[in-house]
PDB file of N, CA and C in Angstrom:
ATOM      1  N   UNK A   1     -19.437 -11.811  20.580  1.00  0.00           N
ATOM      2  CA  UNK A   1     -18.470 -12.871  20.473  1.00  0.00           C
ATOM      3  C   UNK A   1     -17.680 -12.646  19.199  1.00  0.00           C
ATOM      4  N   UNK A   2     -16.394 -13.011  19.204  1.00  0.00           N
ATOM      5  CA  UNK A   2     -15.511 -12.602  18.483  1.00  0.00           C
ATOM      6  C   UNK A   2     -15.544 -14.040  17.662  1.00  0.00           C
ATOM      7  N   UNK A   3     -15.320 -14.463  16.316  1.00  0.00           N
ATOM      8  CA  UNK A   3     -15.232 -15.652  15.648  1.00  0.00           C
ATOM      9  C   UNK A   3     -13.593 -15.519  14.726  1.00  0.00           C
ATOM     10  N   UNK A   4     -12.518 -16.434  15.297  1.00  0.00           N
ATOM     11  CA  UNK A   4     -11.390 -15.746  14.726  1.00  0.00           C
ATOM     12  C   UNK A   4     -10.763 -17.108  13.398  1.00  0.00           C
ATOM     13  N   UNK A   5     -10.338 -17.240  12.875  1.00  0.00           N
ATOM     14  CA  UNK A   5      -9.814 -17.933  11.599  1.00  0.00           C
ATOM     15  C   UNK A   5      -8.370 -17.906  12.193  1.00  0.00           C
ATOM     16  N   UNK A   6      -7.632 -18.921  12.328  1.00  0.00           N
ATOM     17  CA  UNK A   6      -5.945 -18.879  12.805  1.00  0.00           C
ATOM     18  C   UNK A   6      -5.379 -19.444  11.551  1.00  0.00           C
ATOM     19  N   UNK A   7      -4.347 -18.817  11.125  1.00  0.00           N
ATOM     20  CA  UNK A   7      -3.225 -19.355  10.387  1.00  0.00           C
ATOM     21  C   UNK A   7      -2.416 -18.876  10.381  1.00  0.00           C
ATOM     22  N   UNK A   8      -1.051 -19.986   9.998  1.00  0.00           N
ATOM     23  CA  UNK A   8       0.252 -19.993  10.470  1.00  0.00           C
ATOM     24  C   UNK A   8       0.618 -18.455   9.282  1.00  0.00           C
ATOM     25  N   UNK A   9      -0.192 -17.849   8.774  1.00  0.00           N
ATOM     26  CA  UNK A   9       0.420 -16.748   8.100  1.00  0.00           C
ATOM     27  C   UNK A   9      -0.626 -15.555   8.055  1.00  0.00           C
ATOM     28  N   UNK A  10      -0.402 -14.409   8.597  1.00  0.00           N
ATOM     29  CA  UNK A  10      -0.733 -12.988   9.574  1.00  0.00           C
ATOM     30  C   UNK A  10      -1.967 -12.652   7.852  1.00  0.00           C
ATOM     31  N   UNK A  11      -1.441 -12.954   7.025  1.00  0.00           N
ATOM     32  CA  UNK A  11      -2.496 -12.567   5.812  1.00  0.00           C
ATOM     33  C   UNK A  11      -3.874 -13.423   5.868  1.00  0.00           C
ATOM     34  N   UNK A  12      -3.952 -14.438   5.937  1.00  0.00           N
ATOM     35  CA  UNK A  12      -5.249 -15.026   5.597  1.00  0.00           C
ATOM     36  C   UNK A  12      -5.796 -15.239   7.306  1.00  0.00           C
ATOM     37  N   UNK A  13      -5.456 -14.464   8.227  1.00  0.00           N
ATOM     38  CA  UNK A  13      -6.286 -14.541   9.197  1.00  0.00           C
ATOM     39  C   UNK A  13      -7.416 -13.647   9.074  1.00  0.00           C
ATOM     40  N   UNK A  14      -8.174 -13.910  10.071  1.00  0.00           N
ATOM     41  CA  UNK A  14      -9.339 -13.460   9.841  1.00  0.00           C
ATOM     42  C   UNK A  14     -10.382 -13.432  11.200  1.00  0.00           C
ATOM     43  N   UNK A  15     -11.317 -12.022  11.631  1.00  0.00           N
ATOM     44  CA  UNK A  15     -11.757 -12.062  13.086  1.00  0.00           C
ATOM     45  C   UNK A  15     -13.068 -11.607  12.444  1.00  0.00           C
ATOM     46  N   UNK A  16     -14.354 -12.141  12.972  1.00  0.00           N
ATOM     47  CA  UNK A  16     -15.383 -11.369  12.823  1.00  0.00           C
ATOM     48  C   UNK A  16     -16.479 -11.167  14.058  1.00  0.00           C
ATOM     49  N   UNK A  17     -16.805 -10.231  14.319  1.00  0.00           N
ATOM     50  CA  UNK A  17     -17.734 -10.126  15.704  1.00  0.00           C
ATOM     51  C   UNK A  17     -18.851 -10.146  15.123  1.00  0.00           C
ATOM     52  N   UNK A  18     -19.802 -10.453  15.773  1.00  0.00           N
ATOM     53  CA  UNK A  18     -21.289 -11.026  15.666  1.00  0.00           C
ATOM     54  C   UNK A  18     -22.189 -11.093  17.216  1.00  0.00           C
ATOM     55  N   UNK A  19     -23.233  -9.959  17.177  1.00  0.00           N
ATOM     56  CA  UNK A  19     -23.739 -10.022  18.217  1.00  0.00           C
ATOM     57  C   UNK A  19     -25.337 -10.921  17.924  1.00  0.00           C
ATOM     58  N   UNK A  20     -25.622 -11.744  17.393  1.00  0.00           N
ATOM     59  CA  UNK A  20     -26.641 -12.187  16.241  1.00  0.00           C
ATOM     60  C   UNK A  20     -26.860 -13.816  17.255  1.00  0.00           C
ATOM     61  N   UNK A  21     -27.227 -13.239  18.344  1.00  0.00           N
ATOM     62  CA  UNK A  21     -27.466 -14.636  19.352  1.00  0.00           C
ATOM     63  C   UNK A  21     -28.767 -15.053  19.392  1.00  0.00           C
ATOM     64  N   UNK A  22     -29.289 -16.376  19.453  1.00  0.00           N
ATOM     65  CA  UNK A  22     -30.391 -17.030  19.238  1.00  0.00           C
ATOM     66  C   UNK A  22     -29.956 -18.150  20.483  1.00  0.00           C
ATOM     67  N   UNK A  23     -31.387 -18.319  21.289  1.00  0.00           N
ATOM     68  CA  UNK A  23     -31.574 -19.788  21.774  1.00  0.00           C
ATOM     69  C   UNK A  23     -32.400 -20.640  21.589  1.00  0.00           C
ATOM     70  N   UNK A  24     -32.391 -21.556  21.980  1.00  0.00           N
ATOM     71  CA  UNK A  24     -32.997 -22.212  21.520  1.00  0.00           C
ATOM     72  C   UNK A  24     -33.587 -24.001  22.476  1.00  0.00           C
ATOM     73  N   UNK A  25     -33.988 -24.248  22.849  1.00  0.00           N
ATOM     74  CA  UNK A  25     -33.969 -25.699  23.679  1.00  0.00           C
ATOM     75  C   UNK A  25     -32.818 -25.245  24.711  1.00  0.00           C
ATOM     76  N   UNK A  26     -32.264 -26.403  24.609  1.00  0.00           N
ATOM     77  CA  UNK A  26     -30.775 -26.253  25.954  1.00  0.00           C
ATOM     78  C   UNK A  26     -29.224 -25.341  25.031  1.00  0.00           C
ATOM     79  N   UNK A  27     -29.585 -24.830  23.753  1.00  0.00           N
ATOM     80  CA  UNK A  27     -28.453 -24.477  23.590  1.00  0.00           C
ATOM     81  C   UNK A  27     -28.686 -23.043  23.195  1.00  0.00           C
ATOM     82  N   UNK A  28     -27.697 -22.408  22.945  1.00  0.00           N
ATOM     83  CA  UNK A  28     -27.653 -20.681  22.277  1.00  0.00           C
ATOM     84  C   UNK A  28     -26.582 -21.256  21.138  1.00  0.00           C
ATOM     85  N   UNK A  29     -26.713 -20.061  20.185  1.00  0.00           N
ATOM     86  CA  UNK A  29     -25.726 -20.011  19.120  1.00  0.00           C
ATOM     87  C   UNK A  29     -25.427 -18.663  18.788  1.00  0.00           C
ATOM     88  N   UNK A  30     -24.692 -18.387  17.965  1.00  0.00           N
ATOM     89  CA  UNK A  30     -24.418 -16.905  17.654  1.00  0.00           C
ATOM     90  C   UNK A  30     -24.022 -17.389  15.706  1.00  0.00           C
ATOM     91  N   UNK A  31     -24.302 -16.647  14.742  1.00  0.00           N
ATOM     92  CA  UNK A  31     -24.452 -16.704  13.541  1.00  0.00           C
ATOM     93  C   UNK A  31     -23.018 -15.383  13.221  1.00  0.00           C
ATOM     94  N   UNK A  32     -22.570 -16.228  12.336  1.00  0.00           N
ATOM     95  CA  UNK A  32     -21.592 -15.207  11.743  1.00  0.00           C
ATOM     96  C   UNK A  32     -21.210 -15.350  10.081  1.00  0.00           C
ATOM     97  N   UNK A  33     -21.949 -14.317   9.635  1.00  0.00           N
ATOM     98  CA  UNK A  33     -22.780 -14.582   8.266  1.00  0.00           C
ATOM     99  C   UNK A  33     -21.784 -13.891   7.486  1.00  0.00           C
ATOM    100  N   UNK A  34     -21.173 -14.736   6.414  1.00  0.00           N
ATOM    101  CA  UNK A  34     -20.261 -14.248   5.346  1.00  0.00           C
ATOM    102  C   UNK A  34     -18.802 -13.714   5.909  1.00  0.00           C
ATOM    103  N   UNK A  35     -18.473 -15.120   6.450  1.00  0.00           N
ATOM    104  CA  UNK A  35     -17.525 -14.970   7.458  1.00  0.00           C
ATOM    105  C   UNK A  35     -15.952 -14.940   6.599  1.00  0.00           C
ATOM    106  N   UNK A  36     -14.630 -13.910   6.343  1.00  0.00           N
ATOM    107  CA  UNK A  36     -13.825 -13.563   5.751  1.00  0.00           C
ATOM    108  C   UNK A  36     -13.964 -13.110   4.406  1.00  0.00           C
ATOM    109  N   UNK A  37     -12.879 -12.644   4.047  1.00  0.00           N
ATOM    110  CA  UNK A  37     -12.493 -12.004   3.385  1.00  0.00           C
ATOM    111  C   UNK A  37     -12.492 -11.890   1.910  1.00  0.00           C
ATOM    112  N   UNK A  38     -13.034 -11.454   0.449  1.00  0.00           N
ATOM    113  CA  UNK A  38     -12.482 -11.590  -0.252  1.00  0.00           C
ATOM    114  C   UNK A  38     -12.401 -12.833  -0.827  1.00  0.00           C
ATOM    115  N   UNK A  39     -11.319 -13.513  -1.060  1.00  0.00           N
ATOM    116  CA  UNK A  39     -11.460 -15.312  -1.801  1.00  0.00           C
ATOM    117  C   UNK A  39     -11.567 -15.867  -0.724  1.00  0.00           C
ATOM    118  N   UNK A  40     -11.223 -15.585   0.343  1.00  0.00           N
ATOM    119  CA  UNK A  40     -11.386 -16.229   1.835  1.00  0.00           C
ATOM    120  C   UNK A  40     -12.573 -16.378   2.272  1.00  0.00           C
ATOM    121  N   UNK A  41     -13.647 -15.657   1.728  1.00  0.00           N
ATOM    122  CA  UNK A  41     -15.115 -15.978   2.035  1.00  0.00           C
ATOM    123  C   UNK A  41     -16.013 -16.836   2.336  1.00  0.00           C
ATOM    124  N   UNK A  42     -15.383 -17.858   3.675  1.00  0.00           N
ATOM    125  CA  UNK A  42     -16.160 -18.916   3.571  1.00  0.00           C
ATOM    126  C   UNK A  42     -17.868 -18.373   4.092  1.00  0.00           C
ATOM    127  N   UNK A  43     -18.879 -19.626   3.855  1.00  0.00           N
ATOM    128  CA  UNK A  43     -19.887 -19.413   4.216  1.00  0.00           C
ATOM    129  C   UNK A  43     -20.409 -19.234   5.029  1.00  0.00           C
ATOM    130  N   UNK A  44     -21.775 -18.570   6.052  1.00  0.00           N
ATOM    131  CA  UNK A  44     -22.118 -18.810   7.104  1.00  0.00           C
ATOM    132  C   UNK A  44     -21.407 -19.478   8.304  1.00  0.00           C
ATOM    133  N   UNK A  45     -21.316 -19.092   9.378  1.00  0.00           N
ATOM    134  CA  UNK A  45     -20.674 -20.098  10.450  1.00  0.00           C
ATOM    135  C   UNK A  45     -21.567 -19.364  11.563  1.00  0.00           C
ATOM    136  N   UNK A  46     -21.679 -20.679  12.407  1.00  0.00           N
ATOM    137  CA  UNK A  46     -22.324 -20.401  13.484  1.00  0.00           C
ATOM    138  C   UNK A  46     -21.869 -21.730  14.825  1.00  0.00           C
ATOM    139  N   UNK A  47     -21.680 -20.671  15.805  1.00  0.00           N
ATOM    140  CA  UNK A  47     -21.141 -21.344  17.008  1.00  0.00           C
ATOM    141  C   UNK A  47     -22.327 -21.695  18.055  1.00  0.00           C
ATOM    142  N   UNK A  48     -22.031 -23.228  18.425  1.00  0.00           N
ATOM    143  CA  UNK A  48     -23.201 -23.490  19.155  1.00  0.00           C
ATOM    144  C   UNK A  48     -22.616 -24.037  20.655  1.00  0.00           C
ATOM    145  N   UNK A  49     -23.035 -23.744  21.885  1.00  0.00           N
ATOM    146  CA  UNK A  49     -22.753 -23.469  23.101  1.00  0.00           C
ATOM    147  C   UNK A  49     -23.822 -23.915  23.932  1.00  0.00           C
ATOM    148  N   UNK A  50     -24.023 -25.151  24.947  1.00  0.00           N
ATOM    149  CA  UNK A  50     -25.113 -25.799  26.091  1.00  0.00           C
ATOM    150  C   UNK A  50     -24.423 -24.909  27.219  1.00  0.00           C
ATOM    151  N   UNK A  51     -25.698 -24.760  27.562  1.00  0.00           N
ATOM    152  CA  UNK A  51     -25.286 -24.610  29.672  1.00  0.00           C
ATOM    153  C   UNK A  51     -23.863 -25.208  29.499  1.00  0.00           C
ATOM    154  N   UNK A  52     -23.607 -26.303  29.493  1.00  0.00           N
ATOM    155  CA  UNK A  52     -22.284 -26.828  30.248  1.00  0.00           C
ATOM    156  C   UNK A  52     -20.751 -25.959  29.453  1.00  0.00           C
ATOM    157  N   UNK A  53     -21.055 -25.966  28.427  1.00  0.00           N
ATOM    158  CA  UNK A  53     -19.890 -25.231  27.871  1.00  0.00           C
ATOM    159  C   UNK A  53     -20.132 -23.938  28.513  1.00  0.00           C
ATOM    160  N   UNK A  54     -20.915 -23.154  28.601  1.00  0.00           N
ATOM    161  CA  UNK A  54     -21.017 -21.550  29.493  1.00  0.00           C
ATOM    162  C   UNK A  54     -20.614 -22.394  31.020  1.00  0.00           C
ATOM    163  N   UNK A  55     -21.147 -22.819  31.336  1.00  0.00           N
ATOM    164  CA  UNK A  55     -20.206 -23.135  32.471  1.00  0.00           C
ATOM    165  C   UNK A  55     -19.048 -23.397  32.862  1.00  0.00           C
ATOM    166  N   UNK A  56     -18.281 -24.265  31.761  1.00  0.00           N
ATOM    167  CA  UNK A  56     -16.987 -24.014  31.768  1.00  0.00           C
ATOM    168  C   UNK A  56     -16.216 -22.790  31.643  1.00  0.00           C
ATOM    169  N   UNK A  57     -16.948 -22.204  30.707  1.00  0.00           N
ATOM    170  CA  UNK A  57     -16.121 -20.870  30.448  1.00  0.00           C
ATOM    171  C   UNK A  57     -16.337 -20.030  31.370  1.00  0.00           C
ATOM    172  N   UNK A  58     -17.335 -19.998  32.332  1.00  0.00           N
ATOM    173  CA  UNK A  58     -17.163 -19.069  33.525  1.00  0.00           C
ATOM    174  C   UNK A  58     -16.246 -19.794  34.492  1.00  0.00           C
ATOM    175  N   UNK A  59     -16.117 -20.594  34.672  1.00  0.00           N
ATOM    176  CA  UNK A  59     -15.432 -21.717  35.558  1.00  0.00           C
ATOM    177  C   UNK A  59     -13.911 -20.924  35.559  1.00  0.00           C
ATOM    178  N   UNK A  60     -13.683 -21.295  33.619  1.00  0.00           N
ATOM    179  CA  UNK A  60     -11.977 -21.071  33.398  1.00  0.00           C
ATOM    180  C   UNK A  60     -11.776 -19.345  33.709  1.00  0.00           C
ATOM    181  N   UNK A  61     -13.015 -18.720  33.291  1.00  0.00           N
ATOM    182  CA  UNK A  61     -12.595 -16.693  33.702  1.00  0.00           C
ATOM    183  C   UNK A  61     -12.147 -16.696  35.262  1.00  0.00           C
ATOM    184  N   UNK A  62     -13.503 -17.408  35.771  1.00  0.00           N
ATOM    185  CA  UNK A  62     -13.496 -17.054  37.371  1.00  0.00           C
ATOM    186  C   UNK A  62     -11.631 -17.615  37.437  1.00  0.00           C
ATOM    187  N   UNK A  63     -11.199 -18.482  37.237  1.00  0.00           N
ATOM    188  CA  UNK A  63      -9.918 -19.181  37.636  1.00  0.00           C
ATOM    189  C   UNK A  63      -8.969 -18.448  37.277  1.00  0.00           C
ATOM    190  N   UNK A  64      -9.273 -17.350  36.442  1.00  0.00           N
ATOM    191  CA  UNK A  64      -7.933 -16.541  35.956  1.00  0.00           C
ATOM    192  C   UNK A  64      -8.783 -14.979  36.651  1.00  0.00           C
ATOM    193  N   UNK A  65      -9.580 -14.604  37.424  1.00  0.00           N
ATOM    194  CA  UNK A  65      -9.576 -13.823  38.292  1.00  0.00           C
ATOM    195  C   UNK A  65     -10.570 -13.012  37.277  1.00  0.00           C
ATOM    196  N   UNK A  66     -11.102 -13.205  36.680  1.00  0.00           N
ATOM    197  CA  UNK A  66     -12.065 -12.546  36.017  1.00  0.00           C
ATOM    198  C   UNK A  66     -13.424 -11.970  36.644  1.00  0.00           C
ATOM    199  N   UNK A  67     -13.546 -10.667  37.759  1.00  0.00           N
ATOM    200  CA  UNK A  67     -14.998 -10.651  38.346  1.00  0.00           C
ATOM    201  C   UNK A  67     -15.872 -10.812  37.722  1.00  0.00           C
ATOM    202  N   UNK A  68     -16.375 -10.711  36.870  1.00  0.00           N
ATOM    203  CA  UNK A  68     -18.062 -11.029  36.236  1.00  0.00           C
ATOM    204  C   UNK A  68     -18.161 -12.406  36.733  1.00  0.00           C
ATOM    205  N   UNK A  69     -17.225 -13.335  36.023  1.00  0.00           N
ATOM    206  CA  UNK A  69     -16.845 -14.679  36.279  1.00  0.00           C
ATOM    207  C   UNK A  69     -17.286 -15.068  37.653  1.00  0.00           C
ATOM    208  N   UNK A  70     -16.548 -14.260  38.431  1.00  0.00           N
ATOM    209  CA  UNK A  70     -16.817 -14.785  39.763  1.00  0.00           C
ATOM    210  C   UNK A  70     -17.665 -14.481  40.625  1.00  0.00           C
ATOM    211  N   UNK A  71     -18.431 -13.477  39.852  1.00  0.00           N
ATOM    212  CA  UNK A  71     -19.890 -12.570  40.616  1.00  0.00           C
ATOM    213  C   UNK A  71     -20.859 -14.060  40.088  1.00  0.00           C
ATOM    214  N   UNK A  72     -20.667 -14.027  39.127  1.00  0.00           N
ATOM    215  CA  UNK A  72     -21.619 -15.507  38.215  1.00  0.00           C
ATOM    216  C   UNK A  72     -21.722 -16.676  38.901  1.00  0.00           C
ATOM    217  N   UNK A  73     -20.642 -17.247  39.684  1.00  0.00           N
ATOM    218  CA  UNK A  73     -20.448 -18.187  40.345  1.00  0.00           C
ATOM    219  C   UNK A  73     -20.977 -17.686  41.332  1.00  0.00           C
ATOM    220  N   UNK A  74     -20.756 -17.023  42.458  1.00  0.00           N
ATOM    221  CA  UNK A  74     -21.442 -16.797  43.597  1.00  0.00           C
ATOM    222  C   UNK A  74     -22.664 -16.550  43.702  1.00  0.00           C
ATOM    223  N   UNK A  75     -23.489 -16.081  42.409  1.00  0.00           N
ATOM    224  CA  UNK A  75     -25.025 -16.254  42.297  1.00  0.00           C
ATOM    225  C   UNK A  75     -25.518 -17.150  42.455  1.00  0.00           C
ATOM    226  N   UNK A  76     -24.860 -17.987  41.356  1.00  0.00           N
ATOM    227  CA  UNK A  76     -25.669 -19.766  41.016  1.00  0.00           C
ATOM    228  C   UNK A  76     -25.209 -20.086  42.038  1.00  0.00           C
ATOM    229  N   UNK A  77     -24.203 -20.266  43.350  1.00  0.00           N
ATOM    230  CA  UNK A  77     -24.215 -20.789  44.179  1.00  0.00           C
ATOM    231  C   UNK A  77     -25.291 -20.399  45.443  1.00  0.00           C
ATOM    232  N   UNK A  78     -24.908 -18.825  45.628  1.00  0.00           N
ATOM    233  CA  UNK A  78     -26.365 -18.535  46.331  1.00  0.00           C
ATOM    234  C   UNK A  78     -28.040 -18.921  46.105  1.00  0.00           C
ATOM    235  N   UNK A  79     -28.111 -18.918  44.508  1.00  0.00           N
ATOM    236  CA  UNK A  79     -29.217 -18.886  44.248  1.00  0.00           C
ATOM    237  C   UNK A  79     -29.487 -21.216  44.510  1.00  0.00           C
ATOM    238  N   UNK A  80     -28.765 -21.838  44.351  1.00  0.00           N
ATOM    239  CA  UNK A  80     -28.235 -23.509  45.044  1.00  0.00           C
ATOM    240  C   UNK A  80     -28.829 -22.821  46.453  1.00  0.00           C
ATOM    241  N   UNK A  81     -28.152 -22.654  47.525  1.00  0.00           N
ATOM    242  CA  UNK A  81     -28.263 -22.536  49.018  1.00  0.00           C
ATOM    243  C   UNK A  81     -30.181 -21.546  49.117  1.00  0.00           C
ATOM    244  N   UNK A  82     -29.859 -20.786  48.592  1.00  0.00           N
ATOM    245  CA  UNK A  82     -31.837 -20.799  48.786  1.00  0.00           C
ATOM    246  C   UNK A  82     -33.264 -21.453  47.998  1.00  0.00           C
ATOM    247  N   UNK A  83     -32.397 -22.242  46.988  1.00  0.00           N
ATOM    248  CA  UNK A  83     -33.366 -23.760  46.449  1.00  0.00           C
ATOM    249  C   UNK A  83     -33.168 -24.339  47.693  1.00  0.00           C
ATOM    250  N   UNK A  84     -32.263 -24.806  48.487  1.00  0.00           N
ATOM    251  CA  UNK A  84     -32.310 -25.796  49.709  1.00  0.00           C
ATOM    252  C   UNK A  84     -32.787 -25.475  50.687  1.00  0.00           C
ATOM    253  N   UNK A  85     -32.837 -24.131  50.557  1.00  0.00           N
ATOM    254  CA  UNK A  85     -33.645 -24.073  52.167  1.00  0.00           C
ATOM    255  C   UNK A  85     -35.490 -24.079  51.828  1.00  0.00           C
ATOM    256  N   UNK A  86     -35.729 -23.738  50.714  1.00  0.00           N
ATOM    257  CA  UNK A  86     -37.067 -23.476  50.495  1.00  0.00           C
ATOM    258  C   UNK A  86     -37.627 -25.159  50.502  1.00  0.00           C
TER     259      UNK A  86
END
């Protein structure tokens, strides 16, 4: 996951990738440790994500034609239709 910093000026932006994923109960997070630049150095950041937010975001890929997206959906739906029959 990519962690990006936006500002209205191309200098103090800032992107950092972090493959540093943890779960935990109902949520995952990903840690992005000593995140920018220089005086820009803010501290630690870490993004936290439930089932339902991953669900959305496969929701919005699948909708813009994204296959993984839509291989993902047709699982959890298959894997729905043989919870019901069992």
């Amino acid at each position: 996951m990519i962690l990006e910093r936006l500002s209205a000026s191309d200098l103090a932006s800032h992107e950092q990738e972090s493959a540093d994923w943890k779960c935990y109960g109902t949520n995952a997070s990903i840690s992005f440790p000593r995140f920018g630049n220089g005086p820009e150095n803010f501290s630690h950041f870490c993004v936290r994500l439930t089932w339902e937010d991953i669900e959305v975001i496969v929701e919005a890929m699948a909708a813009k034609g994204h296959e993984g997206a839509m291989r993902v959906q047709n699982a959890l739906r298959l894997a729905d239709a043989v919870k019901s029959v069992s």
